[in-house]
Protein backbone atom coordinates (compact mmCIF):
# COMPACT_ATOMS: atom_id res chain seq x y z
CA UNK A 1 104.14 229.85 155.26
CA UNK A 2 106.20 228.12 152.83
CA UNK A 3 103.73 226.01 151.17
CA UNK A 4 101.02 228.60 151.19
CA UNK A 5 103.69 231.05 149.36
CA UNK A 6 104.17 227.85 146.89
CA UNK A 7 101.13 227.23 146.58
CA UNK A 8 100.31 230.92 145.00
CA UNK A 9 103.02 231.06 143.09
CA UNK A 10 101.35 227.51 141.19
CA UNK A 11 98.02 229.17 141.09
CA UNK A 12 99.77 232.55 139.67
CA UNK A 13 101.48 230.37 137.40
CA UNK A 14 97.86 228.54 136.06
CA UNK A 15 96.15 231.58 135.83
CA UNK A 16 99.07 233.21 133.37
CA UNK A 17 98.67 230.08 131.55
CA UNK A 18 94.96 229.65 131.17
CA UNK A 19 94.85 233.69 129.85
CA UNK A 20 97.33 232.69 127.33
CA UNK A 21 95.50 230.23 125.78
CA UNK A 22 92.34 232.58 126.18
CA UNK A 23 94.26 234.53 124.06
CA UNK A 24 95.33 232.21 121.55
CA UNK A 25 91.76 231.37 121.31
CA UNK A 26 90.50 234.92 120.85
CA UNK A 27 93.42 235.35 118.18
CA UNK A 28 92.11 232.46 116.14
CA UNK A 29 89.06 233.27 115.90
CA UNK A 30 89.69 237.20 115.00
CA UNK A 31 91.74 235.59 112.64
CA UNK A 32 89.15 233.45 111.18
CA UNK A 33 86.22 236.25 111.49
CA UNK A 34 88.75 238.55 109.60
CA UNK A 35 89.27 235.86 106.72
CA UNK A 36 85.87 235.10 106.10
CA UNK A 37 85.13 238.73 105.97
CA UNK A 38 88.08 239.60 103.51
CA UNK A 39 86.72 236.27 101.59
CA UNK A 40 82.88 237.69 101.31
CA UNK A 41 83.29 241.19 100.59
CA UNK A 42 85.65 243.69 98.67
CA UNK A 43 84.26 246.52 100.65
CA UNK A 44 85.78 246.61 103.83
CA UNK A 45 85.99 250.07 105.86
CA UNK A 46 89.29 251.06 106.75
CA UNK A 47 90.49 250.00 110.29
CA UNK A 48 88.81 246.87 109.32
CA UNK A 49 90.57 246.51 105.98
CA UNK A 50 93.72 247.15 107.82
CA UNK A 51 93.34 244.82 110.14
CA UNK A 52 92.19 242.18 107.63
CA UNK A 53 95.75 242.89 105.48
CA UNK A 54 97.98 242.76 108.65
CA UNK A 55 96.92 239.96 110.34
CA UNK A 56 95.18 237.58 107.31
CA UNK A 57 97.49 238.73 104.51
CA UNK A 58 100.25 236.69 106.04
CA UNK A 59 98.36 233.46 107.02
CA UNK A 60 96.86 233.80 103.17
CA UNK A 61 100.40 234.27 101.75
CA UNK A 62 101.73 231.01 104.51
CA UNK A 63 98.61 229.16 102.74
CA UNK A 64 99.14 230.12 99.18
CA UNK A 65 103.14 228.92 99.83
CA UNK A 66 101.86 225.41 101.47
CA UNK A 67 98.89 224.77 98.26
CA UNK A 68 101.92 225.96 95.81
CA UNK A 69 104.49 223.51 97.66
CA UNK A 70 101.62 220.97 97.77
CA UNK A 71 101.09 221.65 94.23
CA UNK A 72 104.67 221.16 93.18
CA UNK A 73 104.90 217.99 95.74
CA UNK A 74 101.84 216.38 93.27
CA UNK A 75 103.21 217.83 90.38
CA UNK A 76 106.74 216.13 90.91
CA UNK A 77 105.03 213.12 92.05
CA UNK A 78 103.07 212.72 89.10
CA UNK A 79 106.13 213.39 86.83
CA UNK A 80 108.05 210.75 88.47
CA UNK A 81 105.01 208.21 87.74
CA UNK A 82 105.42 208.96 84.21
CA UNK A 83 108.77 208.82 84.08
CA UNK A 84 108.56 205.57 85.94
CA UNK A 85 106.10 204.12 83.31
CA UNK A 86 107.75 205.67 80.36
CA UNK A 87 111.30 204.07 81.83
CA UNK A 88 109.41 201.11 81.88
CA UNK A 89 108.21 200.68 78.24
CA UNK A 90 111.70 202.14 77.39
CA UNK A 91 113.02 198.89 79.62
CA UNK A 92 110.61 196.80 77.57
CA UNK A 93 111.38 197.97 73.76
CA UNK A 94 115.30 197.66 75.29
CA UNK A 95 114.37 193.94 75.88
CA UNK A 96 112.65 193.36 72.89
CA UNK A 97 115.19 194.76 70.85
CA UNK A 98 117.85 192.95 72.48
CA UNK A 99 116.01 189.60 71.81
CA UNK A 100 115.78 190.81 68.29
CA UNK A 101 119.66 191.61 67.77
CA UNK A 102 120.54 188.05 69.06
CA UNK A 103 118.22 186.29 66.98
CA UNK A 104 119.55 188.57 64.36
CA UNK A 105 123.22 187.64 64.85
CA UNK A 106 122.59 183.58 65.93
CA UNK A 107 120.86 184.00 61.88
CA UNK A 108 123.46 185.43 60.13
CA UNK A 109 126.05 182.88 62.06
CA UNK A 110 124.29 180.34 60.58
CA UNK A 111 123.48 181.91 57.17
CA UNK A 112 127.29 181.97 57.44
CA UNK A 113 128.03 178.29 58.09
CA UNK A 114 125.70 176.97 55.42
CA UNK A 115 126.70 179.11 52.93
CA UNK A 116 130.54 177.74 53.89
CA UNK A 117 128.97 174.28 54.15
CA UNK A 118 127.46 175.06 50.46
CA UNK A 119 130.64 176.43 49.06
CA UNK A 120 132.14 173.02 50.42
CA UNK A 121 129.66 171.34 48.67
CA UNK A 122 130.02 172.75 45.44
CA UNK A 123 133.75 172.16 45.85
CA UNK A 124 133.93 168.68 46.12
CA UNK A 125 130.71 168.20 43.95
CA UNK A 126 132.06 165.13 42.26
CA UNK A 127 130.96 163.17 45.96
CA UNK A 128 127.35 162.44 46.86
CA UNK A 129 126.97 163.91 50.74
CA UNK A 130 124.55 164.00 53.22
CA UNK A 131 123.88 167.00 55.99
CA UNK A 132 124.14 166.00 59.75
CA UNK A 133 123.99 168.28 62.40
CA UNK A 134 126.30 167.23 65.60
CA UNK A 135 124.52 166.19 68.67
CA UNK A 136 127.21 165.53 71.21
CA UNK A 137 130.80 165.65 71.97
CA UNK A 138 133.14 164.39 73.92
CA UNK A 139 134.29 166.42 76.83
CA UNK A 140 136.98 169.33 76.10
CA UNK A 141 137.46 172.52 74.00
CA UNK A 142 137.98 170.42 70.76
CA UNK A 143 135.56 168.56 68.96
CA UNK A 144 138.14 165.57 68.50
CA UNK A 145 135.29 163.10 68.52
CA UNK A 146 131.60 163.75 68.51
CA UNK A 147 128.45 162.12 66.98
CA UNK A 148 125.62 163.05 64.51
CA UNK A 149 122.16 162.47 63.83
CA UNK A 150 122.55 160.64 60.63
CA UNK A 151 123.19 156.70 60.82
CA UNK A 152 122.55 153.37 58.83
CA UNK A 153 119.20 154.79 57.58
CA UNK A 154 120.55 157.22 55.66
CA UNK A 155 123.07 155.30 54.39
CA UNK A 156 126.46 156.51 56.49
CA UNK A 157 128.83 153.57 57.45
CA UNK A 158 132.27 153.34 58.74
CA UNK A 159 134.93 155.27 57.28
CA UNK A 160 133.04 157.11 55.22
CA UNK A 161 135.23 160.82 54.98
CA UNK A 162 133.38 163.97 56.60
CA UNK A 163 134.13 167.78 55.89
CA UNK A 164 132.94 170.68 57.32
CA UNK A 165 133.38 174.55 56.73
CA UNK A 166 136.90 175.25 55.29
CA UNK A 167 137.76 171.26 54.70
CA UNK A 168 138.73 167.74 55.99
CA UNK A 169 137.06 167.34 59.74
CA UNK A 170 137.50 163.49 59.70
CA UNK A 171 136.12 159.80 59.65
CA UNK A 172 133.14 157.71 60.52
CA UNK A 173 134.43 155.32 63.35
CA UNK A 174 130.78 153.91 64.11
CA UNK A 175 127.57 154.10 63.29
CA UNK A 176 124.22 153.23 64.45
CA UNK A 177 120.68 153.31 62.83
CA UNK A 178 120.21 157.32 63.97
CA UNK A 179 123.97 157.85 64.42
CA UNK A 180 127.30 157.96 63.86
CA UNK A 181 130.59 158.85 65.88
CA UNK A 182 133.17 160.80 64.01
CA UNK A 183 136.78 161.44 65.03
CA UNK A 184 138.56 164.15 63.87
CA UNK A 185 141.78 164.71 62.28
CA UNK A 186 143.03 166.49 65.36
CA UNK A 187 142.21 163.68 67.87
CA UNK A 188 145.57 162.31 69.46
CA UNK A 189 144.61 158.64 67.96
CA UNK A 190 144.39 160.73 63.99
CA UNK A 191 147.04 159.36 61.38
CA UNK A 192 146.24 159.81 57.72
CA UNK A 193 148.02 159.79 54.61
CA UNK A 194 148.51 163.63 53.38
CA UNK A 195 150.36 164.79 50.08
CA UNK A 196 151.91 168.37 49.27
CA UNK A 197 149.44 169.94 47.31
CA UNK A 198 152.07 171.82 44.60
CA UNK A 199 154.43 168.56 44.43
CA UNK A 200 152.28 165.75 45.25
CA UNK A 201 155.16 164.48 47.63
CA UNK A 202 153.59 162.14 50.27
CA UNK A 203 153.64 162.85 54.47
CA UNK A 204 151.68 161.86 57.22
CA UNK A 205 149.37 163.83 59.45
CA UNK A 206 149.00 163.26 62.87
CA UNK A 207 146.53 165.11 65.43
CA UNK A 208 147.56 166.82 68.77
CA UNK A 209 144.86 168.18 71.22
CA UNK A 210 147.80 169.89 72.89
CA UNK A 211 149.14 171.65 70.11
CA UNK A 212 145.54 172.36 68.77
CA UNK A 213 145.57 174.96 71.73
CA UNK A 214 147.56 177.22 69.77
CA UNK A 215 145.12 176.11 66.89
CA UNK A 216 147.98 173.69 65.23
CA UNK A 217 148.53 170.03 64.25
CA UNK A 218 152.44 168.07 63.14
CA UNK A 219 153.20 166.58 59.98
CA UNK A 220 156.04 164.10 59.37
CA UNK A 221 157.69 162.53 56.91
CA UNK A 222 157.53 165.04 53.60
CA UNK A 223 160.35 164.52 50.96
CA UNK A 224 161.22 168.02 49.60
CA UNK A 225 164.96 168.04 48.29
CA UNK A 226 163.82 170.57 45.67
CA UNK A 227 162.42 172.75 48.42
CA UNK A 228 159.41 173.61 46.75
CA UNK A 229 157.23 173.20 49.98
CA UNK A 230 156.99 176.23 52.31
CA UNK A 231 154.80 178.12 54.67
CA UNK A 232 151.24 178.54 53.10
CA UNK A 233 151.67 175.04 50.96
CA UNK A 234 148.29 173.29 51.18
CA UNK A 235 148.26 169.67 52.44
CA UNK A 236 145.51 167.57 51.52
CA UNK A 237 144.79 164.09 51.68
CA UNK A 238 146.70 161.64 49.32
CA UNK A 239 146.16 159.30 46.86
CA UNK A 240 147.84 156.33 48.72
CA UNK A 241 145.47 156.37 51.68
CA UNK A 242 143.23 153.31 52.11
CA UNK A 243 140.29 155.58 53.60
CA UNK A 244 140.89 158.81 53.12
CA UNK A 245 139.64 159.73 49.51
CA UNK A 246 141.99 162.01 47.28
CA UNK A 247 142.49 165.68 47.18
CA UNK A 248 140.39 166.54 50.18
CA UNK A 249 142.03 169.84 52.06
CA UNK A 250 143.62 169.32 55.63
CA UNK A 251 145.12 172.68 56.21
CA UNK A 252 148.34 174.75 55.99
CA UNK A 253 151.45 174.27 56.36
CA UNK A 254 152.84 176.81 59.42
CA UNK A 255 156.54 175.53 60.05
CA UNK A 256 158.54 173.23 58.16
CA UNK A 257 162.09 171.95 59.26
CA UNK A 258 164.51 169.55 57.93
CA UNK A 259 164.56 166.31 60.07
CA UNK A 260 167.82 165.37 61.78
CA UNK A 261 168.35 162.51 58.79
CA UNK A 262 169.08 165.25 55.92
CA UNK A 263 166.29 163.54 53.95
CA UNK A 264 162.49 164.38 55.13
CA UNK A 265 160.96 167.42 56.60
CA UNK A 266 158.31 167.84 59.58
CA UNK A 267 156.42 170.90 61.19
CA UNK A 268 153.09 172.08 62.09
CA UNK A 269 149.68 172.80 59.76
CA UNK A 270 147.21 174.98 60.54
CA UNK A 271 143.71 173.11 59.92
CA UNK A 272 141.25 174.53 57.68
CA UNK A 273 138.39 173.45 58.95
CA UNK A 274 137.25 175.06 62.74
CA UNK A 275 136.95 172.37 65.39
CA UNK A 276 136.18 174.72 68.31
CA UNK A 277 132.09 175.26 67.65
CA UNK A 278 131.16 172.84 64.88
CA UNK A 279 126.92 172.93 64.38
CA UNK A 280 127.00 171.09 61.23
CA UNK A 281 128.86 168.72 58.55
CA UNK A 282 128.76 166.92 55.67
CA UNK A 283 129.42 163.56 54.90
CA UNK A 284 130.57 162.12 51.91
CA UNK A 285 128.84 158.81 51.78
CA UNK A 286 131.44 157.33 48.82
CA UNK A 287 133.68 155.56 50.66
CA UNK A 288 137.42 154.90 49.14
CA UNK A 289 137.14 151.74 47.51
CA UNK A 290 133.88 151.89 46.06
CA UNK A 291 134.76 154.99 44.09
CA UNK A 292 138.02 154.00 42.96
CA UNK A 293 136.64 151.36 41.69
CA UNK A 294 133.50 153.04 40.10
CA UNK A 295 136.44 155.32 38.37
C-alpha cells in the first residue's frame, strides 16, 4: 500500500508539472500570436486589442527598456573608445611637448654658458684661447681634476692657465696629442700665488675639497695693516707667480681674520668660477714666461 500511495503521489506530481509547462507553452505562443498581430495591423477589434495591450504592452515596454539599456551600454562603450583614443593622442602631444621643453631648457643652459664663456673671453681679450669641452673627471662632486679634448695639436702644453664661466678654473698638468688634464684651483694639491685686488698685497691660495662642500676655499698669508681688505675684496692671481699669469679672477673673499702673529690675515674665498657641472673652458694658450717676455 505504501509504495502504490507513493507512487501516485509522483505521478500526481508529473502530471501538475507537465500541464504547467503546457501552459507556459500556450502562454508564449498567445504571446507571440498577439505581438505579431499588434505588429501587422492598427485595427484590432476590441477584446482582441485588449488583450494585445495587457499582455504584449508589457513585454514591448521590458524590450524597449533592454534595446534602450543596450543602446546606452554601446553608447557608453563607444564613448569610452574615444575617450581612450583621444587620452591617447593627449598622452602623445604630453610627450612630445615634454621632449620639446627639455630640449628647450638643455638650449638655453648652454646659450647661457657660452655667452658667460664669451663674456670671459672678451674680458681677458689681451690672451689668445682655445675652446675645449671636458670629457672626463675624476671621481667626486668637484671637478678638481678632469681632462679635455684639446692637446699638443692644437697647441695646449703644460701650465698653460684655463678659465671658465665667472674666472680662474686652473692649470694644464699634462697633455697629450688629443688631450690635456687640468687641475683645478680647488684640488687639495692647488697652491698659487693670489694678490688683493684693491691693494695689490700678495697671499696664497690653497684648495680644499672639504671646504668646497660649503662652496669655499682658504687663503693665507695677506698683509693688510691698513685694513683695506674685507668681505667682497676680489682676489686674483698675482704678479709674482711663476705660472699663473697676472690679474686673472679667483673669487671672493668670505671671512678674513687676523692670524695669531698680529701681522698677516687668513680666511675663506668664495670661487668665481662653478666647479660642480663644468661642460666647457677656455684655455689661454700664452703661457707666463713667454708673454712676459713678449711684453
Amino acid at each position: 500500500m505504501g509504495s502504490f500511495d507513493k507512487g501516485k503521489k509522483m505521478k500526481k506530481k508529473l502530471d501538475f508539472n507537465d500541464r504547467g509547462r503546457h501552459l507556459v507553452v500556450i502562454m508564449i505562443i498567445i504571446c507571440i500570436v498577439l505581438m505579431l498581430a499588434a505588429l501587422t495591423t492598427n485595427r484590432v477589434s476590441g477584446p482582441l486589442r485588449s488583450a494585445a495591450g495587457q499582455i504584449v504592452t508589457p513585454f514591448q515596454n521590458g524590450i524597449n527598456e533592454i534595446g534602450k539599456w543596450l543602446t546606452e551600454q554601446f553608447s557608453g562603450f563607444q564613448d569610452v573608445k574615444k575617450l581612450s583614443a583621444e587620452n591617447k593622442e593627449l598622452r602623445a602631444q604630453i610627450d612630445e611637448l615634454t621632449q620639446k621643453n627639455n630640449e628647450l631648457v638643455q638650449n638655453q643652459s648652454e646659450l647661457t654658458r657660452l655667452e658667460e664663456l664669451y663674456q670671459i673671453d672678451k674680458k681677458y681679450s689681451d690672451y689668445n684661447k682655445v675652446a675645449a669641452e671636458v670629457i672626463s673627471k675624476d671621481p667626486g662632486n668637484w671637478y678638481s681634476t678632469f681632462v679635455v679634448n684639446r692637446g699638443t695639436k692644437d697647441g695646449i702644453a703644460v701650465d698653460m692657465n684655463v678659465l671658465g664661466q665667472g674666472g680662474l678654473i686652473g692649470i694644464v698638468t699634462e697633455v697629450g696629442e688629443n688631450w690635456a688634464q687640468i687641475r683645478s684651483i680647488i684640488d687639495d694639491e692647488s697652491n698659487v700665488s693670489a694678490m688683493a685686488a684693491n691693494t695689490s698685497e700678495p697671499c696664497v691660495v690653497t684648495g680644499d675639497l672639504l671646504m668646497m662642500d660649503n662652496g669655499k676655499i682658504t687663503f693665507k698669508g695677506l698683509r693688510d695693516s691698513d685694513n683695506q681688505v674685507t668681505e667682497g675684496t676680489s682676489i686674483v692671481t698675482s704678479n709674482i707667480s711663476d705660472k699663473y699669469l697676472t690679474g686673472l679672477l679667483i673669487g671672493y673673499i668670505s671671512e678674513i681674520s687676523l692670524d695669531s702673529n698680529n701681522l698677516t690675515k687668513s680666511g675663506t674665498i668664495i670661487p668665481a668660477a662653478s666647479f660642480r657641472n663644468l661642460r666647457e673652458v677656455l684655455i689661454i694658450t700664452d703661457l707666463k714666461e713667454t708673454k712676459e717676455n713678449a711684453d
